[in-house]
C-alpha atoms as a PDB file:
ATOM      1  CA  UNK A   1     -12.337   4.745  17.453  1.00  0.00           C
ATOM      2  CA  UNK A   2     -11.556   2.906  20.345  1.00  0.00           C
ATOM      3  CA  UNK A   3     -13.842   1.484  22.911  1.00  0.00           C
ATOM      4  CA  UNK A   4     -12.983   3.775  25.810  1.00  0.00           C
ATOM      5  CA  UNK A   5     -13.611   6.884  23.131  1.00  0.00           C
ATOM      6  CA  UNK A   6     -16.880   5.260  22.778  1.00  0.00           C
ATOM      7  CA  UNK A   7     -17.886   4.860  26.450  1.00  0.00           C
ATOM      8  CA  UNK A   8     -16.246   8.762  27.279  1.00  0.00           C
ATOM      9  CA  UNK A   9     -18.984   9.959  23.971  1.00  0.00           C
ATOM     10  CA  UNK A  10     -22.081   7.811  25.717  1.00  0.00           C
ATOM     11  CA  UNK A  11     -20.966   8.972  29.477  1.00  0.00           C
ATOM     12  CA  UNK A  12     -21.093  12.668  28.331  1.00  0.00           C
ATOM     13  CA  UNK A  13     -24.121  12.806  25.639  1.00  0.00           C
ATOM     14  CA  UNK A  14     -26.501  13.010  29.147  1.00  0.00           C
ATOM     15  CA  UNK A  15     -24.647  16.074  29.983  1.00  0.00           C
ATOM     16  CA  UNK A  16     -25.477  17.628  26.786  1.00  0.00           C
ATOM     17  CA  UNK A  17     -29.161  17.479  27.236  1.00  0.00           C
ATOM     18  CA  UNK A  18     -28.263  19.753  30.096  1.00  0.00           C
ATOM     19  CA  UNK A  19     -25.497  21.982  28.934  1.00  0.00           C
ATOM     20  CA  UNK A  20     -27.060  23.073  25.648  1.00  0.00           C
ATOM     21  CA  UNK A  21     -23.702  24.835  24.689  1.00  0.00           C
ATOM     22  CA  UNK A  22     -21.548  21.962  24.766  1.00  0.00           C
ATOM     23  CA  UNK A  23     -23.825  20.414  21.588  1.00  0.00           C
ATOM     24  CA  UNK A  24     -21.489  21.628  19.043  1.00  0.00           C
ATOM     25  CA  UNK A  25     -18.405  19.509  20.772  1.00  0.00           C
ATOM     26  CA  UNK A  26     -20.815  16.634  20.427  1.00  0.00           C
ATOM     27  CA  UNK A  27     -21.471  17.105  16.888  1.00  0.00           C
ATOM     28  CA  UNK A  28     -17.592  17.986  16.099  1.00  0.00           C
ATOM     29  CA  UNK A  29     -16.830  14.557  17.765  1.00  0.00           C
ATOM     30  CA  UNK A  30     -19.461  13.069  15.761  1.00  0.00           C
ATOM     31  CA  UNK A  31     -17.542  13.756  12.588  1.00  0.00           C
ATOM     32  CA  UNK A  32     -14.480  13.375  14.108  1.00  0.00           C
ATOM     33  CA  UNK A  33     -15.273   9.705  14.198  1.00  0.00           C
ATOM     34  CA  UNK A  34     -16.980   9.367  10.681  1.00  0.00           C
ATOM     35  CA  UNK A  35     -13.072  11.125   9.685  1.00  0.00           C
ATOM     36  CA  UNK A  36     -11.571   8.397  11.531  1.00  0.00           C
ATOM     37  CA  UNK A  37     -13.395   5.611  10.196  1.00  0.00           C
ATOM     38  CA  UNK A  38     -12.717   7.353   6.951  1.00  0.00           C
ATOM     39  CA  UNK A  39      -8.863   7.998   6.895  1.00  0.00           C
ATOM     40  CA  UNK A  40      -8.993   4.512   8.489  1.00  0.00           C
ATOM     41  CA  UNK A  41     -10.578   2.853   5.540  1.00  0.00           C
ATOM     42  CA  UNK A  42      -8.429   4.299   2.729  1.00  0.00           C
ATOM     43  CA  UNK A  43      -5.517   3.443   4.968  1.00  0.00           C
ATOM     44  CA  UNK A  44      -6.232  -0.356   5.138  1.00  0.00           C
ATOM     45  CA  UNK A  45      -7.236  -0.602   1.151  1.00  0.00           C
ATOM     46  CA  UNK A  46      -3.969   0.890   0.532  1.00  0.00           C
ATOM     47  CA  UNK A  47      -2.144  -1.886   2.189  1.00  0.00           C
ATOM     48  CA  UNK A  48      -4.202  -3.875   0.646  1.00  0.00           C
ATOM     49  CA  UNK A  49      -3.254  -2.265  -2.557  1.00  0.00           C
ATOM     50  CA  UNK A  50       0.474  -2.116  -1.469  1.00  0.00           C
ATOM     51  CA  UNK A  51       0.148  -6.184  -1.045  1.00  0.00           C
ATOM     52  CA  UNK A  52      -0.922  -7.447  -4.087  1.00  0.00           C
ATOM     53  CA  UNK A  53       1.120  -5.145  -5.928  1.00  0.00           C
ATOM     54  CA  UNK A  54       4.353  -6.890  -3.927  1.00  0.00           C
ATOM     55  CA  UNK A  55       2.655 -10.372  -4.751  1.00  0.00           C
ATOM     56  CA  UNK A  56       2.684  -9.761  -8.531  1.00  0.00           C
ATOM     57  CA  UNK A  57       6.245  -8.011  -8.166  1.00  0.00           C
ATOM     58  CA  UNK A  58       7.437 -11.665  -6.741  1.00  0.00           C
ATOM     59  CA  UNK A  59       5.437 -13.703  -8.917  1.00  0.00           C
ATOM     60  CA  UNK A  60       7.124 -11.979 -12.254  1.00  0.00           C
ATOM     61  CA  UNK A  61      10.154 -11.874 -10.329  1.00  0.00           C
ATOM     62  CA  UNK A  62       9.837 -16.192  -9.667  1.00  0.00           C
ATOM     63  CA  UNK A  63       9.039 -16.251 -13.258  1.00  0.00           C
ATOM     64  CA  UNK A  64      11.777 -14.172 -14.500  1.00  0.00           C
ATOM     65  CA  UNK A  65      13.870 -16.852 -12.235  1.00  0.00           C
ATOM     66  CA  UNK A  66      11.952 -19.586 -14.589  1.00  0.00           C
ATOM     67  CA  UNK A  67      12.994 -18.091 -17.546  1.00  0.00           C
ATOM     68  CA  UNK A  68      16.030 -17.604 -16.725  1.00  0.00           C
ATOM     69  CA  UNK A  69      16.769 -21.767 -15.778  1.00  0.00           C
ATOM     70  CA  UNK A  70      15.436 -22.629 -18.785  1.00  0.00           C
ATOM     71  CA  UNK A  71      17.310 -19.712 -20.857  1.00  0.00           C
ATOM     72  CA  UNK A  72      20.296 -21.531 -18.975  1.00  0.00           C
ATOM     73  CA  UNK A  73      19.593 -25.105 -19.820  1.00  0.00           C
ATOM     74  CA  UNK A  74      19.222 -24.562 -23.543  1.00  0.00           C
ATOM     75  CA  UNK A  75      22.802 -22.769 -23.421  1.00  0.00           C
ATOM     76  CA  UNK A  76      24.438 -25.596 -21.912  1.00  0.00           C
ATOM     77  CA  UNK A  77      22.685 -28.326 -23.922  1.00  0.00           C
ATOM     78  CA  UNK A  78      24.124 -26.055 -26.903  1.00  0.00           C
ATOM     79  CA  UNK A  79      27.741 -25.617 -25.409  1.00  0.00           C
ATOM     80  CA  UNK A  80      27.505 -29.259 -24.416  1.00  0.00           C
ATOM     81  CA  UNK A  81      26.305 -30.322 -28.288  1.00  0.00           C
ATOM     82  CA  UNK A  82      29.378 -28.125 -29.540  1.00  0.00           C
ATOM     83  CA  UNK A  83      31.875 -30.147 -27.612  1.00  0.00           C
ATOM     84  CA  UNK A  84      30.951 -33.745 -28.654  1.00  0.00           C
ATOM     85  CA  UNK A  85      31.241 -35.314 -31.933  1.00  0.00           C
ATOM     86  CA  UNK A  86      28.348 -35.885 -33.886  1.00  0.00           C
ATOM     87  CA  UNK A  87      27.592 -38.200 -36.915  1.00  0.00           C
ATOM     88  CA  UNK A  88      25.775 -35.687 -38.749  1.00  0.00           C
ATOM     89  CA  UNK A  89      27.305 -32.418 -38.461  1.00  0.00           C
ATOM     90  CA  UNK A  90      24.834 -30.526 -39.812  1.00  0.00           C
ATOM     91  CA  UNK A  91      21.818 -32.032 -38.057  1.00  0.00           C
ATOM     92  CA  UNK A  92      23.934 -31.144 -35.323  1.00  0.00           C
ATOM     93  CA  UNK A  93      24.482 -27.591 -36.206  1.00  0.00           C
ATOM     94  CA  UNK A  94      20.931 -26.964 -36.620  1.00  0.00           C
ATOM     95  CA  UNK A  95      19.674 -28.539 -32.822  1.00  0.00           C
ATOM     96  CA  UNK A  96      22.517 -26.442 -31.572  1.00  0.00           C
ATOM     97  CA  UNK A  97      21.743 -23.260 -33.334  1.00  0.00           C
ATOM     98  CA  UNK A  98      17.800 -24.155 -32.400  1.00  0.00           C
ATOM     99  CA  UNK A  99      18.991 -24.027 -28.546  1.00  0.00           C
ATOM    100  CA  UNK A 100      21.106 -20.977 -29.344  1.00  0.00           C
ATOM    101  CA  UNK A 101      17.733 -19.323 -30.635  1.00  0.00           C
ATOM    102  CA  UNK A 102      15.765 -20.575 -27.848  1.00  0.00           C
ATOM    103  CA  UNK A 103      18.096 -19.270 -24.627  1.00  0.00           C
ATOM    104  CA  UNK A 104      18.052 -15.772 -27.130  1.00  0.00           C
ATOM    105  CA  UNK A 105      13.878 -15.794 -26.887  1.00  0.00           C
ATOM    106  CA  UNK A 106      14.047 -16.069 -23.189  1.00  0.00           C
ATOM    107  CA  UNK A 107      16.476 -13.473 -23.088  1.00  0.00           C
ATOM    108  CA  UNK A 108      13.939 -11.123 -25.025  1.00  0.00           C
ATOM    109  CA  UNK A 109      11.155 -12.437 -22.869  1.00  0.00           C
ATOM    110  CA  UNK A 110      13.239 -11.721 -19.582  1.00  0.00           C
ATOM    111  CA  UNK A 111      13.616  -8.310 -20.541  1.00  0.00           C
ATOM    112  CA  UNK A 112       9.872  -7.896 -20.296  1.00  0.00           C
ATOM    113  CA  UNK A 113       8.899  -9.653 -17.432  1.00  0.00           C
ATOM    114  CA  UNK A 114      11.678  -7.386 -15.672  1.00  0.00           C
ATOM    115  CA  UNK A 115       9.647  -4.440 -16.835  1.00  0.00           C
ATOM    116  CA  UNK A 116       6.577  -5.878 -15.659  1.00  0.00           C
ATOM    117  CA  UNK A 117       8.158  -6.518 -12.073  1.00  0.00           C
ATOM    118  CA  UNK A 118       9.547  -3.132 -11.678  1.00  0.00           C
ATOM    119  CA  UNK A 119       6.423  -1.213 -12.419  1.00  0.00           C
ATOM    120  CA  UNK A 120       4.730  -3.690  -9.603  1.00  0.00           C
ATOM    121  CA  UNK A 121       7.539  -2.793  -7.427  1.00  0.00           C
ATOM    122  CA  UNK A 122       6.996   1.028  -8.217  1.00  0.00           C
ATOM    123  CA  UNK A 123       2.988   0.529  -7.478  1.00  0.00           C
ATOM    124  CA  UNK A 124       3.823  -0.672  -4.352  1.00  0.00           C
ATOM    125  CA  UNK A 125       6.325   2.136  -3.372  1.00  0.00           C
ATOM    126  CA  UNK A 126       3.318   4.465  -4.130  1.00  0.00           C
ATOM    127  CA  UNK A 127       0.776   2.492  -2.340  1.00  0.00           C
ATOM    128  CA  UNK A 128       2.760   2.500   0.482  1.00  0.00           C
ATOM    129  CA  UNK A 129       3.250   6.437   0.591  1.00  0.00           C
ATOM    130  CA  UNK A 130      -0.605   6.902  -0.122  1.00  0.00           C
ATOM    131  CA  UNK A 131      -1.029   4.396   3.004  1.00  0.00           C
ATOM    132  CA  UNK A 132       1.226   5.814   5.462  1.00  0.00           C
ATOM    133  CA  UNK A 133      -0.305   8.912   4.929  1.00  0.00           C
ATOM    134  CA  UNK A 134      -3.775   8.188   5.262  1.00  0.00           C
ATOM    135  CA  UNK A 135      -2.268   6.190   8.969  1.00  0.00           C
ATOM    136  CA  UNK A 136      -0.968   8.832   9.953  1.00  0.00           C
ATOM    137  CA  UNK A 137      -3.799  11.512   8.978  1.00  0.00           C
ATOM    138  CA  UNK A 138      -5.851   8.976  11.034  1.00  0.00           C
ATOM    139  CA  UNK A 139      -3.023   9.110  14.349  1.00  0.00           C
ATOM    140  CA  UNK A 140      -3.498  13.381  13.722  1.00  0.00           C
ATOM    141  CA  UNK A 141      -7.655  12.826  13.815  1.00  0.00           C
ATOM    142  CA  UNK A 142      -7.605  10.915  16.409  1.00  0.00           C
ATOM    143  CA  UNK A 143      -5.857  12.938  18.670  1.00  0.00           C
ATOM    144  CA  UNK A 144      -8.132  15.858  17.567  1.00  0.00           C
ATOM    145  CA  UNK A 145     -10.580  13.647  18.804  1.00  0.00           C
ATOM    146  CA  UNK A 146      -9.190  13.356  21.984  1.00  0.00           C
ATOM    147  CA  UNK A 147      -8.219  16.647  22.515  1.00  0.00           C
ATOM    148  CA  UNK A 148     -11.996  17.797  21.423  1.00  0.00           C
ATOM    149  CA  UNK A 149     -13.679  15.488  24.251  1.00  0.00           C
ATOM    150  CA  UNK A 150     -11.325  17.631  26.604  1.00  0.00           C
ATOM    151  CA  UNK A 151     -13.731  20.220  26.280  1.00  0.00           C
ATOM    152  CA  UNK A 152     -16.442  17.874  27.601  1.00  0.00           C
ATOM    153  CA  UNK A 153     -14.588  17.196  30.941  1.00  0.00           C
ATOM    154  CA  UNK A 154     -13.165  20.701  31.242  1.00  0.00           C
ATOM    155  CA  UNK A 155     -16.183  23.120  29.713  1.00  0.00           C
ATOM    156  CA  UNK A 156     -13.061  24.504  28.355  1.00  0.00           C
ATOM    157  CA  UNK A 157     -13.851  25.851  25.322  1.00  0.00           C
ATOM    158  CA  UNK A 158     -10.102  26.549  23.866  1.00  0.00           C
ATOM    159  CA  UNK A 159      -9.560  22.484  23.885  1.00  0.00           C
ATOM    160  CA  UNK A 160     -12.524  22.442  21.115  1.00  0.00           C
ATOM    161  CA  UNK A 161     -10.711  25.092  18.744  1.00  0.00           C
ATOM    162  CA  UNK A 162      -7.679  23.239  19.146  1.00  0.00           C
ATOM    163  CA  UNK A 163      -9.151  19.771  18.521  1.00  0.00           C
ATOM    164  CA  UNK A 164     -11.193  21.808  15.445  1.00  0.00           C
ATOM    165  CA  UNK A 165      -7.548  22.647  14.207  1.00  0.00           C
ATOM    166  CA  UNK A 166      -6.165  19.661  14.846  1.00  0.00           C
ATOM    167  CA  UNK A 167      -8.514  17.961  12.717  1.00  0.00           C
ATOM    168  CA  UNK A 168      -7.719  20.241   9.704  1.00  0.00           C
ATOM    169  CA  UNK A 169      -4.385  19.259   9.995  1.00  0.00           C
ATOM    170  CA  UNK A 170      -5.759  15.419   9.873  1.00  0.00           C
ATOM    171  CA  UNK A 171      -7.566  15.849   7.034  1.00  0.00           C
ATOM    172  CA  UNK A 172      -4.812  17.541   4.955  1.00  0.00           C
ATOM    173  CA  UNK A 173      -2.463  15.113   6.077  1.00  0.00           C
ATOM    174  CA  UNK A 174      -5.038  12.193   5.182  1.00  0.00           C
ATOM    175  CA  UNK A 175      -6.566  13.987   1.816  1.00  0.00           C
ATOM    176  CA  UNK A 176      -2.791  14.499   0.666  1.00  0.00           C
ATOM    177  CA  UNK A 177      -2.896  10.518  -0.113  1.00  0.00           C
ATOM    178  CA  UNK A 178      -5.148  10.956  -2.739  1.00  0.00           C
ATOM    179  CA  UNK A 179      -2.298  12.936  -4.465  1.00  0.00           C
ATOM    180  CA  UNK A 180       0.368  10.527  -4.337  1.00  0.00           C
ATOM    181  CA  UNK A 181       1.923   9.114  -7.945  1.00  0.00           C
END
């Protein structure tokens, strides 16, 4: 809740005390702004979220990249062995077939890091769903927040019902994060 919404709320409580019916806009805007600070809340942790899932996604992604250098090196020092003549050929065979079993482990090991990386990557599609929805349940309250404190400069009733509505629709919109897989 912005500054000015705060100001507008203190500027029109005194006219409360004298306009008895206009305490139920009051209260409405009251939880309006506890909704807010609500849908605002699980917004941010689900960036949050949506973050550090896309950090580990790139660190298992730099380490695949490790694995895969190193899976690379002990090919070539194999290739490399295979093309030179060697005193002992089969001291040589078995240093070459060692590299050959080596660059085959990271292989294996690649395969799981990539799994690893992925399921970040998919944790971070879903936080980001569950967090634009919560952002924009909190743009929908906010409005019905606005259009509720209508009623306050208006004594038009209807703008109350509207903002009441409104804020249903925030809610839904916001609460439907909480579903997201």
């Amino acid at each position: 809740m912005s500054k000015q919404e705060v100001h507008e709320i203190h500027e029109h409580a005194h006219e409360v005390e004298h306009n008895p019916q206009l305490m139920p806009v009051t209260i409405t805007m009251a939880i309006l702004a506890v909704l807010i600070a609500a849908a605002s809340l699980f917004g941010h942790r689900s960036h949050t979220e949506e973050i550090i899932n896309q950090n580990k996604a790139s660190d298992q992604w730099a380490y695949y990249q490790a694995k895969n250098i190193r899976k690379h090196s002990y090919t070539q020092f194999a290739d490399l062995l295979g093309l030179i003549e060697i005193k002992d050929k089969e001291k040589g065979d078995k240093v070459i077939e060692k590299y050959k079993r080596e660059a085959e482990r990271y292989d294996d090991e690649q395969k799981e890091i990539e799994k690893t990386a992925r399921e970040f990557e998919d944790e971070t599609k879903v936080d980001q769903k569950k967090a634009d929805r919560f952002d924009f349940g909190e743009i929908i309250l906010e409005a019905s927040l606005v259009i509720t404190s209508v009623t306050l400069l208006t004594k038009i009733r209807y703008f109350w019902f509207i903002g009441i509505l409104t804020a249903f629709i925030g809610v839904f919109i916001s609460g439907s994060g909480f579903w997201v897989h």
